[in-house]
Protein backbone atom coordinates (compact mmCIF):
# COMPACT_ATOMS: atom_id res chain seq x y z
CA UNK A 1 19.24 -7.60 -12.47
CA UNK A 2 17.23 -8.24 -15.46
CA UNK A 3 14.36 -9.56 -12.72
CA UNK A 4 14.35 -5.75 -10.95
CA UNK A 5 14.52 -4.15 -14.50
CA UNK A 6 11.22 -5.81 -15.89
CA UNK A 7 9.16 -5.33 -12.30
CA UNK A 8 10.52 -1.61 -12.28
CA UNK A 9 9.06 -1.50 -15.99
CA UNK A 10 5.80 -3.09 -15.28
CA UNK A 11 5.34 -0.65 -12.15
CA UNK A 12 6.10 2.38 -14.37
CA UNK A 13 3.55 1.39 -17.14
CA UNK A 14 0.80 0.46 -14.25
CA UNK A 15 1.59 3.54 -12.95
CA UNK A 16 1.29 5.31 -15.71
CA UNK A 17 -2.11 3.66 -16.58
CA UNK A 18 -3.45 4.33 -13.03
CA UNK A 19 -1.93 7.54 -12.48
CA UNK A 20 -5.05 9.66 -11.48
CA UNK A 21 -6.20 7.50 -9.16
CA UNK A 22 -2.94 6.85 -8.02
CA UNK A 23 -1.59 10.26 -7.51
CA UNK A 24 -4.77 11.46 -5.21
CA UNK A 25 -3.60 8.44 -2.72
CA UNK A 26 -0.40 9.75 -2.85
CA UNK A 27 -0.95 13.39 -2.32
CA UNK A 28 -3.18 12.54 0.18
CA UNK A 29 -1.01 10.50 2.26
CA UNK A 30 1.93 13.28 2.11
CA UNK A 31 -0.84 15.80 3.66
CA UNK A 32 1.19 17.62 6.24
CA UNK A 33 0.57 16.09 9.39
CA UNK A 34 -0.58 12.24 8.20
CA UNK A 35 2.65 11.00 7.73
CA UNK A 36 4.21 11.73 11.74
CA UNK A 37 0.88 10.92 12.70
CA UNK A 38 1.20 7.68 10.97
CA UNK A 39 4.62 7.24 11.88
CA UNK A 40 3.70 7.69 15.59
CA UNK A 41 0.93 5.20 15.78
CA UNK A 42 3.21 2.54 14.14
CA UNK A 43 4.25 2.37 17.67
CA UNK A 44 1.28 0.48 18.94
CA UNK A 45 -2.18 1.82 19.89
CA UNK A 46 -2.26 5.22 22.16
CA UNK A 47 -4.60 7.85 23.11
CA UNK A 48 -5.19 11.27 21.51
CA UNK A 49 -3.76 12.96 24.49
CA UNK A 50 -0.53 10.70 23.96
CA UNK A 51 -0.47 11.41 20.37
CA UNK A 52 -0.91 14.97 20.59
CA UNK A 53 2.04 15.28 23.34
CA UNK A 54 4.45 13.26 21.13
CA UNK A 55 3.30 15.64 17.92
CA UNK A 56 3.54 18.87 19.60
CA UNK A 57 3.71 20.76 16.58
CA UNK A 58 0.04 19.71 14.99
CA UNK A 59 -2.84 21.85 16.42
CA UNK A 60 -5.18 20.36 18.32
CA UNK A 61 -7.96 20.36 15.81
CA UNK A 62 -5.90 19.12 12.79
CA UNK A 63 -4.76 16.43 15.08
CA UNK A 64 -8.43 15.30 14.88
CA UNK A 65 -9.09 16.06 11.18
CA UNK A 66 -5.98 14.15 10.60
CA UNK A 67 -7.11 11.21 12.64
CA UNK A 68 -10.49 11.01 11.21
CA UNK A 69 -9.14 11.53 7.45
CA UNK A 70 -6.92 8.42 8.31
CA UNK A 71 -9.57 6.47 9.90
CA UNK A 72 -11.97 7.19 6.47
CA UNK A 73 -9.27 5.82 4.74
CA UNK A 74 -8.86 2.55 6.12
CA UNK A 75 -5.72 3.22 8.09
CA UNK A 76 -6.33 3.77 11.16
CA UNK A 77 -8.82 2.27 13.76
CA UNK A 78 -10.78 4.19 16.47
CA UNK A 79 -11.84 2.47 19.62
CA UNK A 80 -13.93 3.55 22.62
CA UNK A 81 -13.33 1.62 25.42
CA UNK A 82 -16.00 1.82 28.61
CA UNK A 83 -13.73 3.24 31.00
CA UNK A 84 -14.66 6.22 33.22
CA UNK A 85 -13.52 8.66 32.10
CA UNK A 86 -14.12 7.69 28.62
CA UNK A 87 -11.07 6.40 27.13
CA UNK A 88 -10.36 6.75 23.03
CA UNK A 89 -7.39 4.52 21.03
CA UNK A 90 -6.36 5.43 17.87
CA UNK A 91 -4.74 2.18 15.93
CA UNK A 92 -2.93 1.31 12.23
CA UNK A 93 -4.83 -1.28 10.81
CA UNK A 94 -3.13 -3.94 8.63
CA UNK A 95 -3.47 -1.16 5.62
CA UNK A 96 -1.78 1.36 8.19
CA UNK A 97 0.51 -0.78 9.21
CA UNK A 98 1.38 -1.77 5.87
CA UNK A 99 2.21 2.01 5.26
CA UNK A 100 4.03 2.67 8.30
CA UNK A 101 6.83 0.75 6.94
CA UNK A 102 8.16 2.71 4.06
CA UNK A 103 7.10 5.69 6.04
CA UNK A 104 9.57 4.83 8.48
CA UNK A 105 12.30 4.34 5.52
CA UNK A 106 11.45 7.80 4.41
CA UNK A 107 11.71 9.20 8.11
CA UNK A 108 15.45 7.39 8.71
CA UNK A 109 16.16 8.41 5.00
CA UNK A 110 15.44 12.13 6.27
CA UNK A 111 17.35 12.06 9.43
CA UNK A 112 20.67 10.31 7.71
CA UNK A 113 20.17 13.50 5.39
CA UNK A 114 19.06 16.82 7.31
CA UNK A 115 22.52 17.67 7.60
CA UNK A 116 22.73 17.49 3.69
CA UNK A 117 19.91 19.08 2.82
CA UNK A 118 20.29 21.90 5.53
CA UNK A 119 23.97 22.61 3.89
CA UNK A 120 21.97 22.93 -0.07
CA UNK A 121 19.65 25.24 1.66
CA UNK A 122 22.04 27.19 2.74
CA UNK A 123 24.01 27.59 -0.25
CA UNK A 124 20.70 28.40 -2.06
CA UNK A 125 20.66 31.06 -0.11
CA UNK A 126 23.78 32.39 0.07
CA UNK A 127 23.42 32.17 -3.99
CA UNK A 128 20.17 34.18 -3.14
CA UNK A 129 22.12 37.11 -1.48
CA UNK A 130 24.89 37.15 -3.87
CA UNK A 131 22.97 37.28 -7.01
CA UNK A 132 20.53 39.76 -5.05
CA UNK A 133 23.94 42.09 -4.79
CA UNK A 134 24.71 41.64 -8.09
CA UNK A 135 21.40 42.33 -9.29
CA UNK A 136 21.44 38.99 -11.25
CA UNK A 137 18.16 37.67 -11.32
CA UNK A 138 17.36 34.11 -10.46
CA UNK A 139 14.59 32.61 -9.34
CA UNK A 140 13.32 32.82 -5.51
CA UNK A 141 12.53 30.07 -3.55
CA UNK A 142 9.48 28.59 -4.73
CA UNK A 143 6.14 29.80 -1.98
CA UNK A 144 3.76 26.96 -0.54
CA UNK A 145 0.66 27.29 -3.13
CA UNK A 146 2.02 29.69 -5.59
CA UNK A 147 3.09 28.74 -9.36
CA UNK A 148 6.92 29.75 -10.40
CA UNK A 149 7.42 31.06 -13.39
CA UNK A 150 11.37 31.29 -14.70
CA UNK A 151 11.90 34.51 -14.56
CA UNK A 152 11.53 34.86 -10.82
CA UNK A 153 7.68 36.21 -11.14
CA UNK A 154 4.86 34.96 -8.88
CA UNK A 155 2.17 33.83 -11.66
């Protein structure tokens, strides 16, 4: 135990050192659509028209933003093979691939607990409504982009 305390510690402390630099990565990464998109192409290689069926929520042209952001990064691999008609496979590299697998954790982590976290939503807003009639006021749910301040204010 004492072995996971002192490499927890030295992560925190190199994280804390490289946090900048660190943080972008990370932000970056959890864009919106890189993460399925990564977690699709751990799979094995596949078209774009494959990945965009199996991601049918990403629009067409941040399918290929996302893909090219992920390809300027090192995770992903384009390649144009000679076939008529032209035929285009995206691929994780060893980076990518090296991602994909806490990605994955994070996506079974998220399906043992949508159930959970669709019940707190709902209680949030239940507690939205009732304090609403009550005309107790409590902070709304926080909007994409937009700082909270405490007392329920957009800033």
């Amino acid at each position: 135990m004492e072995e996971k305390d002192s490499e927890d510690s030295e992560f925190e402390k190199t994280f804390a050192r490289n946090f900048c630099g660190i943080a972008s990565i990370m932000a970056k990464i959890g864009q919106k659509w890189r993460i399925l998109v990564i977690i699709l192409l751990g799979r094995g290689p596949q078209r774009y028209s494959e990945l965009k069926q199996c991601a049918r929520g990403i629009p067409k042209n941040m399918l290929a933003i996302t893909l090219k952001d992920l390809e300027y990064d090192g995770l992903v691999t384009r390649r144009i093979a000679p076939d008529v008609p032209r035929r285009v496979d995206y691929e994780l590299t060893p980076l990518g691939r090296s991602l994909w697998e806490p990605l994955k954790a994070l996506g079974h982590w998220a399906q043992a607990h949508q159930d959970e976290i669709a019940d707190a939503r709902a209680e949030f807003e239940h507690q939205q409504e009732m304090s609403a009639m009550l005309e107790i006021p409590r902070p709304r749910r926080p909007e994409p982009g937009l700082a909270q301040d405490w007392s329920g204010a957009s800033a």
